[in-house]
Protein backbone atom coordinates (compact mmCIF):
# COMPACT_ATOMS: atom_id res chain seq x y z
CA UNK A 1 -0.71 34.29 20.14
CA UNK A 2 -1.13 34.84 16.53
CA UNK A 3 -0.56 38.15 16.31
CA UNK A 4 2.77 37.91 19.00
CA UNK A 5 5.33 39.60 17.42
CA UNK A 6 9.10 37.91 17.04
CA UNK A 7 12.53 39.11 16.82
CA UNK A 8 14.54 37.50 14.34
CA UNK A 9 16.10 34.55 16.81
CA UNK A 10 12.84 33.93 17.69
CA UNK A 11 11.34 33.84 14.54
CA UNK A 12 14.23 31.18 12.85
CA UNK A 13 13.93 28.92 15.65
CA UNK A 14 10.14 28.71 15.25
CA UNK A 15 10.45 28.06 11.60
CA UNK A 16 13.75 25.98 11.54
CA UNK A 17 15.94 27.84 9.53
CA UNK A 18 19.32 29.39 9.79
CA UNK A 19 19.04 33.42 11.22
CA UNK A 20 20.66 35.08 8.33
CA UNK A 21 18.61 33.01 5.82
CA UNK A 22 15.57 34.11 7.10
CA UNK A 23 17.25 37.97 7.45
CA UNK A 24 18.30 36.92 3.54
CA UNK A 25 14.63 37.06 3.08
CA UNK A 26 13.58 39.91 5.07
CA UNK A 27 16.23 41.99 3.40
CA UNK A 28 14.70 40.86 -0.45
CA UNK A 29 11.39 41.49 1.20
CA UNK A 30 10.58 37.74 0.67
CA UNK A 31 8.83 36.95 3.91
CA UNK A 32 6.43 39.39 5.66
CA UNK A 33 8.58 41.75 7.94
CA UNK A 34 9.08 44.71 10.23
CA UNK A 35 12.17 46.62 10.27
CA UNK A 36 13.12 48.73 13.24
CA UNK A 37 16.50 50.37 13.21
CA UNK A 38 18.96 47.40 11.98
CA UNK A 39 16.05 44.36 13.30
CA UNK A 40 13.92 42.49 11.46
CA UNK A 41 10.63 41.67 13.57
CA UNK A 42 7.84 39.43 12.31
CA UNK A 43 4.05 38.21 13.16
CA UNK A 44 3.22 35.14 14.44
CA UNK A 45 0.28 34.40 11.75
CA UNK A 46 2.19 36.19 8.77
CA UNK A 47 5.23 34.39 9.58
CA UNK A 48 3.25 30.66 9.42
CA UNK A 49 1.53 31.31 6.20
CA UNK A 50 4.52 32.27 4.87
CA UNK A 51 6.41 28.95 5.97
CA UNK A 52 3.61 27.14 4.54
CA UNK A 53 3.53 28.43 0.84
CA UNK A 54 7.55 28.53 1.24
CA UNK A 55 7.59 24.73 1.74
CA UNK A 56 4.97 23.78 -0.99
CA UNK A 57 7.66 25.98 -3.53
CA UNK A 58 10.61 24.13 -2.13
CA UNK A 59 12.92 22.40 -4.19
CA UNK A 60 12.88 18.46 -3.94
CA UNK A 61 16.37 18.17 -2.64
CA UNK A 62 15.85 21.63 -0.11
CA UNK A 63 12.99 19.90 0.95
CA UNK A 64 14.59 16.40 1.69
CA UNK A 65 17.03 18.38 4.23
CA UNK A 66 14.14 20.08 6.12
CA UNK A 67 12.30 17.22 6.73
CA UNK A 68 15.23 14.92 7.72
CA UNK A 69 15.89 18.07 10.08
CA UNK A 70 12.11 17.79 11.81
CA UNK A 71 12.43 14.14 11.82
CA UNK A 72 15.94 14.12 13.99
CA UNK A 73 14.02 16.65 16.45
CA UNK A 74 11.09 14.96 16.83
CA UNK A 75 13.32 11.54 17.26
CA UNK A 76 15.39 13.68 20.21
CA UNK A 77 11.91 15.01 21.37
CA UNK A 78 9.59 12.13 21.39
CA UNK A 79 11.53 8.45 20.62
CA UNK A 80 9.75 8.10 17.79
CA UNK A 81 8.71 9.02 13.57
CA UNK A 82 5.59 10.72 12.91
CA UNK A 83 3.97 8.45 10.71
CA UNK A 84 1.16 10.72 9.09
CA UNK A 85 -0.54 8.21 7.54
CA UNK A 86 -2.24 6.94 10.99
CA UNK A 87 -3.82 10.95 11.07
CA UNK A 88 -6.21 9.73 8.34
CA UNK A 89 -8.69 7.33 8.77
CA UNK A 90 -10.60 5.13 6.45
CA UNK A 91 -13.93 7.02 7.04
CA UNK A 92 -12.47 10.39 6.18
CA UNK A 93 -11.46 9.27 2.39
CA UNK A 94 -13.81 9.44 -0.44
CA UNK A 95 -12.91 7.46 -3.64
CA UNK A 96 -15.48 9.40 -5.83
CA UNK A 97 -15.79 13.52 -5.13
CA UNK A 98 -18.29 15.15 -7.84
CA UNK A 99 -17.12 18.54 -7.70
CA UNK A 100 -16.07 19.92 -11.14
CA UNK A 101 -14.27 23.12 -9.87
CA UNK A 102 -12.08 24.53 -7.21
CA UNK A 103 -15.56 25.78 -5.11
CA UNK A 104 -17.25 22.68 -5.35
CA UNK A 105 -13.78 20.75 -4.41
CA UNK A 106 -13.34 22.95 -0.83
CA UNK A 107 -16.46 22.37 -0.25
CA UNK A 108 -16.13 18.14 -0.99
CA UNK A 109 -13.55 18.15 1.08
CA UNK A 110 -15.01 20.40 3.88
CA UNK A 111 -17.95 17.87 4.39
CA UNK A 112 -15.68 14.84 4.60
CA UNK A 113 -13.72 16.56 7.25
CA UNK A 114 -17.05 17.73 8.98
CA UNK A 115 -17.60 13.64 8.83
CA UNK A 116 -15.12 13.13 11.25
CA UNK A 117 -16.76 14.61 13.93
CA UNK A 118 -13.54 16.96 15.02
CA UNK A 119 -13.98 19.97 13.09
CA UNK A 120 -15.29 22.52 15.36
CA UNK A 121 -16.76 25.38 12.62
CA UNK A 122 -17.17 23.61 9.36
CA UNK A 123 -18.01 27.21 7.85
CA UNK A 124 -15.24 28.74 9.39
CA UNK A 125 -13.01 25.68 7.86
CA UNK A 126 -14.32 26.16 4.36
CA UNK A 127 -13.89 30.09 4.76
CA UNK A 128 -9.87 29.86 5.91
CA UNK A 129 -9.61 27.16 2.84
CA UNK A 130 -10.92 29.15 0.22
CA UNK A 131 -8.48 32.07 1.40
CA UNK A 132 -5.70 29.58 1.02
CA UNK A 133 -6.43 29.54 -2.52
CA UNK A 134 -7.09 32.83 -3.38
CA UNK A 135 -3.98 34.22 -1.67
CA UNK A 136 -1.89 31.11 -4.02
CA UNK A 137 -2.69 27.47 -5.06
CA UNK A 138 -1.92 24.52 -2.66
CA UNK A 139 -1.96 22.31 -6.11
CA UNK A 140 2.02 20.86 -6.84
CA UNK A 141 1.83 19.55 -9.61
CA UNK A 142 1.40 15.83 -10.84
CA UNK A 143 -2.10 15.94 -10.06
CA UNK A 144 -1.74 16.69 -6.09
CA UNK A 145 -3.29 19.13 -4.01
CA UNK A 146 -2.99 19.37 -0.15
CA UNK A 147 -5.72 21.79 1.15
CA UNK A 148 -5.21 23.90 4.33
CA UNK A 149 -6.10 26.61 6.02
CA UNK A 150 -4.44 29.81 4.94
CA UNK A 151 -3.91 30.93 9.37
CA UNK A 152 -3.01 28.12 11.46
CA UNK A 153 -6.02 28.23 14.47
CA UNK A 154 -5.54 25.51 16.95
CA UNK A 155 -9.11 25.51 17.96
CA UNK A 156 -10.36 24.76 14.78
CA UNK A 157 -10.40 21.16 15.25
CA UNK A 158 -10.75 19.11 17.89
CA UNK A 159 -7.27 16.64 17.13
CA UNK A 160 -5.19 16.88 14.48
CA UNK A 161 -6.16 14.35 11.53
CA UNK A 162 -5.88 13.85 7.39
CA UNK A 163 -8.70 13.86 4.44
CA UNK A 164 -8.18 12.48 1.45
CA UNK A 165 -10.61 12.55 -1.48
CA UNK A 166 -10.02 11.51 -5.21
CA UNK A 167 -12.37 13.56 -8.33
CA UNK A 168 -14.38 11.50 -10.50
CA UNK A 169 -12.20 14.01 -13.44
CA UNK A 170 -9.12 16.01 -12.95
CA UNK A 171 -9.82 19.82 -11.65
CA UNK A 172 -8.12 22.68 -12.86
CA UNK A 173 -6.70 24.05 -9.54
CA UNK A 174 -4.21 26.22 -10.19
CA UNK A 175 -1.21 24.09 -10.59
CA UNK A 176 1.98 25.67 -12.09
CA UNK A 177 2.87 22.82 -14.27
CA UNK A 178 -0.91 23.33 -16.40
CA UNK A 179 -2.27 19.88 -15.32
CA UNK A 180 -5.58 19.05 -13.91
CA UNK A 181 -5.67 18.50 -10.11
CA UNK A 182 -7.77 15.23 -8.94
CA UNK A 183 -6.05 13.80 -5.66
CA UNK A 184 -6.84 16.33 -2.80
CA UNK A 185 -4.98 16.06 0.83
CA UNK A 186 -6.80 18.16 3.81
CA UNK A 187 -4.69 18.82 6.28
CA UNK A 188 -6.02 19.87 9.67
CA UNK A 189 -3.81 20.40 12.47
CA UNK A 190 -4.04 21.73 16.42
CA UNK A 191 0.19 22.49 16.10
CA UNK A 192 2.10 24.30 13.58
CA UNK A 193 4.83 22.71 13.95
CA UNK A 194 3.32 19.02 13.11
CA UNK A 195 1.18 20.75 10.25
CA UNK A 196 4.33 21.78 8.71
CA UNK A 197 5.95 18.15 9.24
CA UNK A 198 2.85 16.19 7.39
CA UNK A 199 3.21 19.11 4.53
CA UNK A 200 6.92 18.24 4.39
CA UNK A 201 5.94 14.64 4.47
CA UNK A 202 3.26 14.36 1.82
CA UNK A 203 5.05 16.81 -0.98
CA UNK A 204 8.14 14.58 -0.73
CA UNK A 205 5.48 11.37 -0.70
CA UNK A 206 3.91 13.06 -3.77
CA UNK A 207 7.04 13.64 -6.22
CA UNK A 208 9.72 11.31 -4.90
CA UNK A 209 7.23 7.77 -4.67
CA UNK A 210 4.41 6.35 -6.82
CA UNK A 211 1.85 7.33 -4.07
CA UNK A 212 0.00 9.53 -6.18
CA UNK A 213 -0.64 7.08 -9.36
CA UNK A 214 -1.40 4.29 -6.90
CA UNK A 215 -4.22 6.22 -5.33
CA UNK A 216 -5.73 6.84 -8.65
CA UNK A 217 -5.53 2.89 -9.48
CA UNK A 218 -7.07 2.43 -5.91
CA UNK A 219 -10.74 0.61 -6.36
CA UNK A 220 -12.17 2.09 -3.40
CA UNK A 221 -11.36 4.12 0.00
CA UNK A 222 -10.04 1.61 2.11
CA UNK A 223 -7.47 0.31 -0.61
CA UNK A 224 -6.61 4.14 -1.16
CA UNK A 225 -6.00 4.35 2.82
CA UNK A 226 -4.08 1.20 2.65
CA UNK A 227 -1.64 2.42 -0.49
CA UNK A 228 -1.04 5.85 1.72
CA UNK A 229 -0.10 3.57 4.46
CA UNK A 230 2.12 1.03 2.60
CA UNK A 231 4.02 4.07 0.37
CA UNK A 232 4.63 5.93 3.90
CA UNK A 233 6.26 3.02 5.16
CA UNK A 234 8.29 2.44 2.31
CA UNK A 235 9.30 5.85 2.01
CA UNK A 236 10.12 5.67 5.92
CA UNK A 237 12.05 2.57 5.43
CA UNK A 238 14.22 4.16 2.72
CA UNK A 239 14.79 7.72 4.59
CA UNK A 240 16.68 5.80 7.60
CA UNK A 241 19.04 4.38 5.09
């Protein structure tokens, strides 16, 4: 499956974008491609990792319309909102990470996620993490970063689920805007499609709500669960207006 190739219908419907935007980016050589005669053909796992370090570059207000566009089709899908604050549990945040550098942070956050019980191949986890980062920061600025692995591999974890963990002193982890990185988001998930929802989710959490300063105020784990929860809901509350 992750090496299926796609034609270019195929591959805009997967990612949720309009056919000639995505041939836009073919064309500029913006998004990994294969031309064949006048088509544009693509690879399953090339194609992901692209939509993923597309999404973290977005543009607040791009943004905003791509997640109110996965919201409306999960809505007509399943009833419902994903609320991605009930993926991450109170066990699976740590209010006090020691790690003073990028290496030490993957591997923080590796161990909290191997707490939970669901990852399947901790190394393997910390190994597709640490190629995240070396093929382009998941850090966005304001002190955020929100750690994933660099292929989508549904069998890495058992269900799909949320780490947090906050560093005793900001990290320098490769954020464009200079700053020091100390709130890290891990997200592990079994489908694509909801991975690139919670991304969607949390970057608009982190710049458009006071999520992030809140979490550093936070005395301990549980209150830093309970702030994700309560700025979620808020944020939720406003988006329907």
């Amino acid at each position: 499956m992750s090496h299926e190739m796609m034609d270019i219908r195929q591959a805009a419907r997967h990612l949720h974008i309009d056919e000639n935007e995505l041939r836009h980016f073919a064309q500029r050589e913006e998004v990994p491609s294969v031309k064949r005669g006048d088509n544009f053909f693509f690879e399953h796992r090339l194609l992901d990792e692209w939509a993923q370090r597309r999404l973290v570059g977005l543009a607040p207000r791009k943004l905003t319309g791509e997640h109110r566009q996965a919201m409306d089709e999960r809505r007509r899908a399943q009833g419902d909102d994903l609320h991605v604050s009930e993926l991450l549990s109170c066990a699976a945040v740590h209010p006090a990470l020691t790690a003073k550098n990028r290496g030490g942070v993957l591997r923080d956050m590796t161990d909290l996620a191997e707490s939970t019980g669901l990852v399947y191949d901790p190394e393997q986890l910390f190994h597709e993490l640490t190629a995240r980062e070396e093929a382009g920061s998941t850090a966005v600025g304001g002190g955020a970063a929100f750690l994933h692995a660099r292929f989508h591999d549904p069998y890495l974890v058992q269900e799909s689920f949320l780490a947090l963990g906050r560093t005793l002193r900001p990290v320098f982890f490769g954020a464009q805007d200079g700053t020091g990185t100390d709130i890290f988001f891990l997200i592990c998930c079994t489908d694509h499609a909801l991975h690139l929802h919670v991304l969607a989710r949390l970057c608009l959490l982190a710049h458009g709500t006071h999520l992030l300063q809140d979490l550093r105020e936070a005395p301990d784990g549980e209150a830093m669960k309970a702030v994700f929860d309560a700025a979620e809901t808020a944020f939720l509350t406003g988006f329907r207006v």
